[in-house]
PDB file of N, CA and C in Angstrom:
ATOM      1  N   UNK A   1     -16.649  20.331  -5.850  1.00  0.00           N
ATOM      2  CA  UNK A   1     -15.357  19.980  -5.298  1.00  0.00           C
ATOM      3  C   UNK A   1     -15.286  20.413  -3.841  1.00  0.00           C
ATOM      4  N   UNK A   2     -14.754  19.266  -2.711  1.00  0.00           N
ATOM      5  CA  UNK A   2     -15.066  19.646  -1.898  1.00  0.00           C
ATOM      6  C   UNK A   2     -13.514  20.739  -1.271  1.00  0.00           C
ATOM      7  N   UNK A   3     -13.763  21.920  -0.178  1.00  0.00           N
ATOM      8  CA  UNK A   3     -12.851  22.854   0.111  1.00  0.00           C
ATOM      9  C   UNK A   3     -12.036  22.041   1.553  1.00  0.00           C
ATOM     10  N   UNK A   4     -10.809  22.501   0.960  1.00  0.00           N
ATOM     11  CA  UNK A   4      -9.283  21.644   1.826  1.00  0.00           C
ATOM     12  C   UNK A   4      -9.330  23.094   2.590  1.00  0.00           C
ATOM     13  N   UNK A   5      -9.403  23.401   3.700  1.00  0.00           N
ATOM     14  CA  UNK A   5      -9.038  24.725   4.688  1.00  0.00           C
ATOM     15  C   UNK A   5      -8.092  24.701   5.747  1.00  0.00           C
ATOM     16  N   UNK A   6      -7.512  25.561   6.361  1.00  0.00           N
ATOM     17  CA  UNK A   6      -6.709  25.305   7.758  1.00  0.00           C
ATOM     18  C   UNK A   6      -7.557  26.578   8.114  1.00  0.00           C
ATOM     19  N   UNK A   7      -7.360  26.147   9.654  1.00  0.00           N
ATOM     20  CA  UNK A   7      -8.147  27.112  10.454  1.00  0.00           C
ATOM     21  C   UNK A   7      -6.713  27.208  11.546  1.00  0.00           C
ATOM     22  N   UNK A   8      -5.657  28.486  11.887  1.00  0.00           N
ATOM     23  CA  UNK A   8      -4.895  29.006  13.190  1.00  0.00           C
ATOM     24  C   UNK A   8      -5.556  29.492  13.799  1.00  0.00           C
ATOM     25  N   UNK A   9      -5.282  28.653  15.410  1.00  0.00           N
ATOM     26  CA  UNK A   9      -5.644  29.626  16.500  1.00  0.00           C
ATOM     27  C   UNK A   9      -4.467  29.413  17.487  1.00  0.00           C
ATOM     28  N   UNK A  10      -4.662  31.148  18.377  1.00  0.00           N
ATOM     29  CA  UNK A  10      -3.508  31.018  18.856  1.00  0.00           C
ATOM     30  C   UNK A  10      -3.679  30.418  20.450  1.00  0.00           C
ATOM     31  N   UNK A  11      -2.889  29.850  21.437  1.00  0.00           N
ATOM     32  CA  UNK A  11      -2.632  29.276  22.122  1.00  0.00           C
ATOM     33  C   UNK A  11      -1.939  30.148  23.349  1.00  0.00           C
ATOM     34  N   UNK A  12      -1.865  30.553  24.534  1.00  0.00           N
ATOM     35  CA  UNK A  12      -0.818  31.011  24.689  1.00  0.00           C
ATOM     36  C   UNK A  12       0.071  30.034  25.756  1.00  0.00           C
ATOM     37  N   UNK A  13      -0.188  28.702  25.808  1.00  0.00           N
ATOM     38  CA  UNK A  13       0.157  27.951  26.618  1.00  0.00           C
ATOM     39  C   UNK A  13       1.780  27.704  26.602  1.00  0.00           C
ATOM     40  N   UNK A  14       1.945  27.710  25.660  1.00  0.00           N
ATOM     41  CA  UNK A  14       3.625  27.581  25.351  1.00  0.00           C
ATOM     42  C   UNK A  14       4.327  26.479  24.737  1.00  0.00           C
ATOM     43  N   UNK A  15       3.231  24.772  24.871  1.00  0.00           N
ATOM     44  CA  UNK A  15       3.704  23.683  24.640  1.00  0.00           C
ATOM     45  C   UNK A  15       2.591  22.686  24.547  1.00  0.00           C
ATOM     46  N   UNK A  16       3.074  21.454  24.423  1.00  0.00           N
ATOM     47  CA  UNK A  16       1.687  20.509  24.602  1.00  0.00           C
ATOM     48  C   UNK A  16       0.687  20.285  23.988  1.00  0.00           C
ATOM     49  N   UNK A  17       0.236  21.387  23.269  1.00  0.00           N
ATOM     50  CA  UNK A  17      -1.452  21.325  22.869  1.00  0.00           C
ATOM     51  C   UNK A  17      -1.096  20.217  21.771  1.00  0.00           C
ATOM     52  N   UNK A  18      -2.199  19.882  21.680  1.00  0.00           N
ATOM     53  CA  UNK A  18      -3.020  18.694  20.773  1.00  0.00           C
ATOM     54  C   UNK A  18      -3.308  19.403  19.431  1.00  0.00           C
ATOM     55  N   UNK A  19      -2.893  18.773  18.089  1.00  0.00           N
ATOM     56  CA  UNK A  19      -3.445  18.646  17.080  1.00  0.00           C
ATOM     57  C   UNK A  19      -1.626  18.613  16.370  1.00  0.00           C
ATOM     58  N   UNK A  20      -2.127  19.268  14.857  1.00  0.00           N
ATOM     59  CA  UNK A  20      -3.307  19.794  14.430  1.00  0.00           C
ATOM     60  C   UNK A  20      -4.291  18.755  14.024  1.00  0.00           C
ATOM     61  N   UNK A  21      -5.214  18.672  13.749  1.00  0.00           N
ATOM     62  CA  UNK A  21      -6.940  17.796  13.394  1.00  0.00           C
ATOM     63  C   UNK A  21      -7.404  18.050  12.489  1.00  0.00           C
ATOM     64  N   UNK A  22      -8.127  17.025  11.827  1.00  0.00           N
ATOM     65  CA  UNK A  22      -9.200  17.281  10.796  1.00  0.00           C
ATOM     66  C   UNK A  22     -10.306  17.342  11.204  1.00  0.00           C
ATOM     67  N   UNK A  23     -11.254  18.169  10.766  1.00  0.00           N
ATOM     68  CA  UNK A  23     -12.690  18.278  11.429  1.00  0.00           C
ATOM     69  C   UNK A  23     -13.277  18.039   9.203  1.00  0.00           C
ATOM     70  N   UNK A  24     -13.812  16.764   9.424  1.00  0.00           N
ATOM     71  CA  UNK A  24     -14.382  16.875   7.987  1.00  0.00           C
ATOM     72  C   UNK A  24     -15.967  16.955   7.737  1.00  0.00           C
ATOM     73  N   UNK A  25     -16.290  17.607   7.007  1.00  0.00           N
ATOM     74  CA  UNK A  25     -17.761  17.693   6.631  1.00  0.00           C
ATOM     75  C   UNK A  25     -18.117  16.971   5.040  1.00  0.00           C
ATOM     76  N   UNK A  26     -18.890  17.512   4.702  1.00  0.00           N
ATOM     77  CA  UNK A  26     -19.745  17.082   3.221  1.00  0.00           C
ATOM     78  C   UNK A  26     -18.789  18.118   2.603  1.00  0.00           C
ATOM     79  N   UNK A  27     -18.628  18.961   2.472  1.00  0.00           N
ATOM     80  CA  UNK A  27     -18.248  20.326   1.757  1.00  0.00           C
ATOM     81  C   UNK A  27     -16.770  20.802   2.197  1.00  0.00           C
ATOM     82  N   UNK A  28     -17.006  20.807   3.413  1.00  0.00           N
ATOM     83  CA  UNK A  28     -15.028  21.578   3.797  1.00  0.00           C
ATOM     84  C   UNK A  28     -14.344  20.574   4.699  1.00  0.00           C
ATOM     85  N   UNK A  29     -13.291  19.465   4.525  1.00  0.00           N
ATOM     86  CA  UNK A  29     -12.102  19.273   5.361  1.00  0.00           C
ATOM     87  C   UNK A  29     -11.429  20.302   6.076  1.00  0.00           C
ATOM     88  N   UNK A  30     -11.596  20.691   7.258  1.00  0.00           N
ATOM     89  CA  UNK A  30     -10.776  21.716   8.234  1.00  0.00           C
ATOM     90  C   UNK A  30      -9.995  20.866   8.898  1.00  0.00           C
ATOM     91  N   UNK A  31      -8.201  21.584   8.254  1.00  0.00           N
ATOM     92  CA  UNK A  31      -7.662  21.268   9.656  1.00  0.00           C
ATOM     93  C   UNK A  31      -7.199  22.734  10.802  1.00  0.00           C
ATOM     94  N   UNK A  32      -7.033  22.090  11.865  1.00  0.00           N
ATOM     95  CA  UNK A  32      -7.602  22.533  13.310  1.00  0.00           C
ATOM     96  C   UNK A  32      -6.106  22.748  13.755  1.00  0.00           C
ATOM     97  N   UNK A  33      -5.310  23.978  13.419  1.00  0.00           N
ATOM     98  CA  UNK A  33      -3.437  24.349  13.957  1.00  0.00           C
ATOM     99  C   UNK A  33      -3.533  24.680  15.298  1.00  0.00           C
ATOM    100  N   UNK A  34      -3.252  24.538  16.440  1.00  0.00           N
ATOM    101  CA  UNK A  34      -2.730  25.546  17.439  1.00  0.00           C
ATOM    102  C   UNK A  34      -1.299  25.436  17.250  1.00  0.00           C
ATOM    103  N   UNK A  35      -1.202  27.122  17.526  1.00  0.00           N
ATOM    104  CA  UNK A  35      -0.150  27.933  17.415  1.00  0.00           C
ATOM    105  C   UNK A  35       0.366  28.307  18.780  1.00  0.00           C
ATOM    106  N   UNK A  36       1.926  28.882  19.125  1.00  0.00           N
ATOM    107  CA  UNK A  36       1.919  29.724  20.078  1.00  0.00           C
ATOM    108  C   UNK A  36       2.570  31.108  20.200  1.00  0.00           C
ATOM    109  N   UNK A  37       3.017  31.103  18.526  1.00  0.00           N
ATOM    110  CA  UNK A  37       3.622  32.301  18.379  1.00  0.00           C
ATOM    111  C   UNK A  37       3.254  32.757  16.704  1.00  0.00           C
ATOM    112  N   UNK A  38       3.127  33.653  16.455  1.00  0.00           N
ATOM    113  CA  UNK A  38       3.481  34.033  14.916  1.00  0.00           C
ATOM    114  C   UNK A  38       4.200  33.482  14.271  1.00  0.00           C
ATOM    115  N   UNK A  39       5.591  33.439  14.832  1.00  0.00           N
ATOM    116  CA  UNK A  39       6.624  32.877  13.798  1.00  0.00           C
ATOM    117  C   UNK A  39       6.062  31.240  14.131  1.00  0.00           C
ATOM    118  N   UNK A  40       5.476  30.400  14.752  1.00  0.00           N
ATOM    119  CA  UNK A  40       5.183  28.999  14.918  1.00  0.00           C
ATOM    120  C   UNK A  40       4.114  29.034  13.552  1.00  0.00           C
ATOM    121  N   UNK A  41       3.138  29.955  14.051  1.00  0.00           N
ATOM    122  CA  UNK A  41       1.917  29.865  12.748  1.00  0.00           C
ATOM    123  C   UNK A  41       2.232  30.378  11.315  1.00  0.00           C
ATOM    124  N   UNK A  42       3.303  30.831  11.071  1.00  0.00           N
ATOM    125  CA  UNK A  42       3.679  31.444   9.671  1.00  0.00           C
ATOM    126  C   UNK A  42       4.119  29.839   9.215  1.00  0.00           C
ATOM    127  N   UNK A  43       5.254  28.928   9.830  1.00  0.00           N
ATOM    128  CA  UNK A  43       5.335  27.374   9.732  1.00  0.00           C
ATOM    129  C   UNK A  43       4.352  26.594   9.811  1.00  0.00           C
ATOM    130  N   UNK A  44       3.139  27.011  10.638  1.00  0.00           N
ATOM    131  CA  UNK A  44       2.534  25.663  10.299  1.00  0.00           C
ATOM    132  C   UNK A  44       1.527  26.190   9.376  1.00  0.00           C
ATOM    133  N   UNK A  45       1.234  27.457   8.772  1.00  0.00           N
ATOM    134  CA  UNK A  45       1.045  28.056   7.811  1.00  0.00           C
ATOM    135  C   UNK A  45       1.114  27.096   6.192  1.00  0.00           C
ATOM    136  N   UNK A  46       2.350  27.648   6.079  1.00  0.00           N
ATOM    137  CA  UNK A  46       3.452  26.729   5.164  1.00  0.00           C
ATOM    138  C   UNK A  46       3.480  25.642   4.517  1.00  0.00           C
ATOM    139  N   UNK A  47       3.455  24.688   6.210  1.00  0.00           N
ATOM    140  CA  UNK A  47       3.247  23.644   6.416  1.00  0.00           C
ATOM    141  C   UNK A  47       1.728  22.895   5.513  1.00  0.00           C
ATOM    142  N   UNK A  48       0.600  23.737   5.953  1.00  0.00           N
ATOM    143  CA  UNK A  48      -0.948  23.183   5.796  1.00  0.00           C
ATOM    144  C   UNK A  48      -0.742  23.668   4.794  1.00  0.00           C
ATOM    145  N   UNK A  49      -0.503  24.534   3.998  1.00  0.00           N
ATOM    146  CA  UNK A  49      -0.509  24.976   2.466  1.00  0.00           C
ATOM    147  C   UNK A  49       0.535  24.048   1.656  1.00  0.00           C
ATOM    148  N   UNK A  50       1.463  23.854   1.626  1.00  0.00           N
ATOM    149  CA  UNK A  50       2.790  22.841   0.992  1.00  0.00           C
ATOM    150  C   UNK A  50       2.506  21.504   1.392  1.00  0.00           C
ATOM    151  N   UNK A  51       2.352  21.423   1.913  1.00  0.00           N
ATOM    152  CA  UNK A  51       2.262  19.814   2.596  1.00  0.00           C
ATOM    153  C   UNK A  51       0.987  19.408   2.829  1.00  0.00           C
ATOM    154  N   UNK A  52       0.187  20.158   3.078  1.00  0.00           N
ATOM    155  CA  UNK A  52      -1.532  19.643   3.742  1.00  0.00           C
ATOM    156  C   UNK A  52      -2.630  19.678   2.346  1.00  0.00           C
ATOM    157  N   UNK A  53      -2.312  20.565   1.915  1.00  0.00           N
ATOM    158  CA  UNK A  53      -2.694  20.742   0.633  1.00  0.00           C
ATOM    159  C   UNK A  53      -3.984  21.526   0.739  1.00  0.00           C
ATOM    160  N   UNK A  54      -4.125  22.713   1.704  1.00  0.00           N
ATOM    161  CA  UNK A  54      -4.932  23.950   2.181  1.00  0.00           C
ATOM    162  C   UNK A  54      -4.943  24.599   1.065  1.00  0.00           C
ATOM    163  N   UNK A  55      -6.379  24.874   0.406  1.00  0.00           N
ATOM    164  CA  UNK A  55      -6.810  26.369  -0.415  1.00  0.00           C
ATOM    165  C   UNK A  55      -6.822  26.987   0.325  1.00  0.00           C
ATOM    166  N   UNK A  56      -6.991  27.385   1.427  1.00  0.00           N
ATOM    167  CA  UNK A  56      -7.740  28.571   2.010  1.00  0.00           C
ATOM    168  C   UNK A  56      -6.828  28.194   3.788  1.00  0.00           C
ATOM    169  N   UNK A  57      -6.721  29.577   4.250  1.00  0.00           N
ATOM    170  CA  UNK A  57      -6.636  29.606   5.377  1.00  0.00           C
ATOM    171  C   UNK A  57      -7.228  31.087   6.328  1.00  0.00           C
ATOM    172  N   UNK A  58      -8.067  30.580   7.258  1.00  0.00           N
ATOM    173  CA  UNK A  58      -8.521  31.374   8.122  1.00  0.00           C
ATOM    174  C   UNK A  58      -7.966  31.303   9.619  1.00  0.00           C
ATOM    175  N   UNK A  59      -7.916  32.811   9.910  1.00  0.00           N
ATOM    176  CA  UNK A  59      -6.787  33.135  11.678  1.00  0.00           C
ATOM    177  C   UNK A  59      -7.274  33.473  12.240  1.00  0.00           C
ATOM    178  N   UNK A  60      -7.833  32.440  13.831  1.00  0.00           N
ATOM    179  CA  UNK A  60      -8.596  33.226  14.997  1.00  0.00           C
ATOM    180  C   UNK A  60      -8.569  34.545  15.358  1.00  0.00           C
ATOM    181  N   UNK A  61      -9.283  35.132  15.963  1.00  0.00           N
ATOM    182  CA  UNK A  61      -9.249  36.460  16.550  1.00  0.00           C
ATOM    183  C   UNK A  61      -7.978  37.038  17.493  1.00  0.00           C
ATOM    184  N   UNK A  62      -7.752  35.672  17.778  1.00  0.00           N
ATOM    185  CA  UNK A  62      -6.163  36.569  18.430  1.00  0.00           C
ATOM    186  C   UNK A  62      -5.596  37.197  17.863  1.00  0.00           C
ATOM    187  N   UNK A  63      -5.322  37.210  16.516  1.00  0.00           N
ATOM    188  CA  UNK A  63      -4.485  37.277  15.381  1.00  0.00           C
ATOM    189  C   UNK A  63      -4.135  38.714  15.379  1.00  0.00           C
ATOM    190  N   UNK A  64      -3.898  39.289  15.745  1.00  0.00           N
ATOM    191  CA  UNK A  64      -3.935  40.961  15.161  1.00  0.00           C
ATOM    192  C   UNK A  64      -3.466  41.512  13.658  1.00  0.00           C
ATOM    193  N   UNK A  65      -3.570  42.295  13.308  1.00  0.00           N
ATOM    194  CA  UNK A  65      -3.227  43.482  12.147  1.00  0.00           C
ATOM    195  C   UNK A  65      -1.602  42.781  11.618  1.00  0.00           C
ATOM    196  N   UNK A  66      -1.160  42.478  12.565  1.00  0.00           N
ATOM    197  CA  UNK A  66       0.656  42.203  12.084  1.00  0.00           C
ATOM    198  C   UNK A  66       0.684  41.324  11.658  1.00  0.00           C
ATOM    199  N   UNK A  67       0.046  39.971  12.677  1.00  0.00           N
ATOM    200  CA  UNK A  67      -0.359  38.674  12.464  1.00  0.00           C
ATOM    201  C   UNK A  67      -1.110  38.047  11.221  1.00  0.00           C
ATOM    202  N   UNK A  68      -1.946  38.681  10.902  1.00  0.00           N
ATOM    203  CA  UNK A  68      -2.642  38.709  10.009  1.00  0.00           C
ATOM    204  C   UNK A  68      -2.146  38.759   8.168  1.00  0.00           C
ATOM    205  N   UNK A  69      -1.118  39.790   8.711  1.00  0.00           N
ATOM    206  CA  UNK A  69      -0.394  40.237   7.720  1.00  0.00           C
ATOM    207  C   UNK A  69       0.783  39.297   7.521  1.00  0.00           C
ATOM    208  N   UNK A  70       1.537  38.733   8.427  1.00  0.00           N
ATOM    209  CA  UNK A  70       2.695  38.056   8.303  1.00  0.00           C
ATOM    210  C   UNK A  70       2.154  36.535   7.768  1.00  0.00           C
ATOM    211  N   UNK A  71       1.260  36.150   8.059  1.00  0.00           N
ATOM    212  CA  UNK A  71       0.632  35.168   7.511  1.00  0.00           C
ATOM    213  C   UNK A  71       0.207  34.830   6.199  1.00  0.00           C
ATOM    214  N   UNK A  72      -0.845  35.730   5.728  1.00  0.00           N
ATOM    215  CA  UNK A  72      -0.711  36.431   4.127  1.00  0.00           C
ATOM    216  C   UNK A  72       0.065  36.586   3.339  1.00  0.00           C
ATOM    217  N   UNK A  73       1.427  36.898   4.225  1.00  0.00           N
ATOM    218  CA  UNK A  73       2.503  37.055   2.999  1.00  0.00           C
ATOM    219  C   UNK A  73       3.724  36.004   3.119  1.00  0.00           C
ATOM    220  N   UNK A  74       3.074  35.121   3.946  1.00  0.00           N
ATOM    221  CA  UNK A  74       4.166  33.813   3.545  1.00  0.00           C
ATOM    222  C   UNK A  74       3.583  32.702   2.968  1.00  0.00           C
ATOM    223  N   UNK A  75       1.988  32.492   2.727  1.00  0.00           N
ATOM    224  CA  UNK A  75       1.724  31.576   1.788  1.00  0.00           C
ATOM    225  C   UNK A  75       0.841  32.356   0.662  1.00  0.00           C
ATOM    226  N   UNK A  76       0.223  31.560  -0.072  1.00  0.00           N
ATOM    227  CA  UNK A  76       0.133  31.827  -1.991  1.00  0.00           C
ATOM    228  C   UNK A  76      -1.549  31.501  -1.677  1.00  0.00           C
ATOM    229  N   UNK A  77      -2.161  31.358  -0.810  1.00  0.00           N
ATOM    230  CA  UNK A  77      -3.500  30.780  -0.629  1.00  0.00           C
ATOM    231  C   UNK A  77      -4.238  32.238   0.023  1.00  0.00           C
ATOM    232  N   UNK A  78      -5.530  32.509  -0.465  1.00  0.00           N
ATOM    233  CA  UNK A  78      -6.110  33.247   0.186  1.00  0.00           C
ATOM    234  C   UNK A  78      -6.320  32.856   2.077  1.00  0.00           C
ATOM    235  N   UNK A  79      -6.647  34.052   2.789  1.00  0.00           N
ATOM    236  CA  UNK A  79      -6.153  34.273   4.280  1.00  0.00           C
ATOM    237  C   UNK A  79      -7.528  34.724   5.356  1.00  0.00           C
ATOM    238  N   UNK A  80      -8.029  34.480   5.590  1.00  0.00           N
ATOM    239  CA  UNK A  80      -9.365  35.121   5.935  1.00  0.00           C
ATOM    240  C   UNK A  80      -9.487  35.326   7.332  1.00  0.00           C
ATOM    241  N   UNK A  81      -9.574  35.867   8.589  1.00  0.00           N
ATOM    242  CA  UNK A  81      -9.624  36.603   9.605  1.00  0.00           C
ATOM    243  C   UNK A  81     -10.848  37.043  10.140  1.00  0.00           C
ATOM    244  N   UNK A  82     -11.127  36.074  11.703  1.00  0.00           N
ATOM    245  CA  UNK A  82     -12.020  36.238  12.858  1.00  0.00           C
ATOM    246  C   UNK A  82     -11.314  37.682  13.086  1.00  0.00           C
ATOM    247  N   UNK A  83     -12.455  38.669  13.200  1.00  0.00           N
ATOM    248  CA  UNK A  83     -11.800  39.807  14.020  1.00  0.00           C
ATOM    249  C   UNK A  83     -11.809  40.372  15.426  1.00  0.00           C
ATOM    250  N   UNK A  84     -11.255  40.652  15.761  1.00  0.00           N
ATOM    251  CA  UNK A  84     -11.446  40.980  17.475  1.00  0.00           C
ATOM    252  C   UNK A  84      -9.748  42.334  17.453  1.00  0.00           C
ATOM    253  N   UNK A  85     -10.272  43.391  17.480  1.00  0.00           N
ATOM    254  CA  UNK A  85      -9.022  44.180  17.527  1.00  0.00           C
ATOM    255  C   UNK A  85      -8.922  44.366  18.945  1.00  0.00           C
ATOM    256  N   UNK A  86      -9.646  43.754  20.279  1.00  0.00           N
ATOM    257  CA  UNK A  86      -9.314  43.594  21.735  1.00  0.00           C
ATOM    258  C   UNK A  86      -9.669  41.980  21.701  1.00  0.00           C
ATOM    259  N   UNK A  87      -9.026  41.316  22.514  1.00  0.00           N
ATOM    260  CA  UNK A  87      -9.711  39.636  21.855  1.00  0.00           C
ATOM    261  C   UNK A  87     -10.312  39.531  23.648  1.00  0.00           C
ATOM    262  N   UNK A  88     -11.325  38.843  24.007  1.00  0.00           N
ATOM    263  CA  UNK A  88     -11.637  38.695  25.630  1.00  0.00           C
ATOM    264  C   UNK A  88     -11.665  37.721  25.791  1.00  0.00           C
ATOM    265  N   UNK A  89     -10.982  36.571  25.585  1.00  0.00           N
ATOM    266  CA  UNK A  89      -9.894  35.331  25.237  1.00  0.00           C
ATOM    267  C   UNK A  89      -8.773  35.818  25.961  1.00  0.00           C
ATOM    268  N   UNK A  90      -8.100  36.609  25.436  1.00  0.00           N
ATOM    269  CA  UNK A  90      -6.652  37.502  25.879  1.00  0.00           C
ATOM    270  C   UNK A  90      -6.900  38.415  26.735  1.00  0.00           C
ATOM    271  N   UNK A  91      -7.436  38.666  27.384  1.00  0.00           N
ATOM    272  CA  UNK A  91      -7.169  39.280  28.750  1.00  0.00           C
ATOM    273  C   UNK A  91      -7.704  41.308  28.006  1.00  0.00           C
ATOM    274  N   UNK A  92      -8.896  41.139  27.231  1.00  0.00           N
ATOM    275  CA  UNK A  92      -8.638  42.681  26.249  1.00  0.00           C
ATOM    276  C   UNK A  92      -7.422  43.148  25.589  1.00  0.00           C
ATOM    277  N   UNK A  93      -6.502  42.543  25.102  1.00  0.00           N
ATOM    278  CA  UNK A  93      -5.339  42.514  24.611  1.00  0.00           C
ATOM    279  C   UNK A  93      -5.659  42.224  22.983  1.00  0.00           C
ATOM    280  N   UNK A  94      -4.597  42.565  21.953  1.00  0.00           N
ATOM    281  CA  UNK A  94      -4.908  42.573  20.883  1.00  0.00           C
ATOM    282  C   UNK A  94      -3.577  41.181  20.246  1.00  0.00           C
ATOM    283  N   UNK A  95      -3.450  40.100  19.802  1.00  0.00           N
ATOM    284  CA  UNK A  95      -2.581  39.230  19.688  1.00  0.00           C
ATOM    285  C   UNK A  95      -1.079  39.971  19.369  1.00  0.00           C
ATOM    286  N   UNK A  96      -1.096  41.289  18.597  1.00  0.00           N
ATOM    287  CA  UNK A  96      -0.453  42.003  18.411  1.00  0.00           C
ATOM    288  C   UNK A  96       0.886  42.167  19.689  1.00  0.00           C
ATOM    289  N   UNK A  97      -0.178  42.463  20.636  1.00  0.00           N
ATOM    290  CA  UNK A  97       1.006  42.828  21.559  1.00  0.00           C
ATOM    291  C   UNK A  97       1.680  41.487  22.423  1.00  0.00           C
ATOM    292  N   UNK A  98       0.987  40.188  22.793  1.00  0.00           N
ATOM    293  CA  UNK A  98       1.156  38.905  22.754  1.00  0.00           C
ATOM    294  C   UNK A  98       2.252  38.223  22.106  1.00  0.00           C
ATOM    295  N   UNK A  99       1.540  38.245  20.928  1.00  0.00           N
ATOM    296  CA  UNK A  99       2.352  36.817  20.285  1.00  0.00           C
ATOM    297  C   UNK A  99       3.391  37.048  19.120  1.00  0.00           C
ATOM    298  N   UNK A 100       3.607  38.157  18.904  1.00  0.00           N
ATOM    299  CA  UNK A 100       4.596  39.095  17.601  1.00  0.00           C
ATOM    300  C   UNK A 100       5.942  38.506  18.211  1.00  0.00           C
ATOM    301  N   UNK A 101       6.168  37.117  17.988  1.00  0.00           N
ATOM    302  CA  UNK A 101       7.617  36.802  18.406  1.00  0.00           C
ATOM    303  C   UNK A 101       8.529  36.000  17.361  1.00  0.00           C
TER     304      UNK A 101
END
């Protein structure tokens, strides 16, 4: 059976970006969220789990400890996490102090 996934990453652009996307293979359909805040990715979270029909969701490295966590506990699907507790994407910053909005 092949695996339905969402993949969040965070954005810090504010607007605009493109997607979300399917990237499909033999084995895993990924779709492709940009986010620009926590509370945006906990919805489109939601969203890819209720509506998209996501087993699984994995959260870029921006993501921090909070992020990570607030995500986990608003959908019913296992949660899986790029780690970077400084991300160098973000300026050595941890998404934590970023995007917790």
């Amino acid at each position: 059976m092949k695996l339905k996934a969402g993949f969040l990453f965070l954005t810090a652009t504010g607007a605009g970006d493109d997607g979300p996307t399917w990237v499909k293979t033999k084995g895993v359909d990924l779709l492709v969220i940009p986010v620009n805040t926590y509370a945006e990715a906990e919805a489109r979270a939601k969203w890819a789990v209720e509506e998209e029909g996501c087993a699984a969701l994995e959260l870029c490295g921006g993501f921090g400890n909070k992020g990570a966590a607030r995500i986990a506990a608003c959908v019913s699907v296992p949660v899986g996490t790029v780690r970077f507790d400084i991300h160098p994407g973000l300026g050595n910053a941890s998404g934590d102090t970023l995007f917790d909005k």
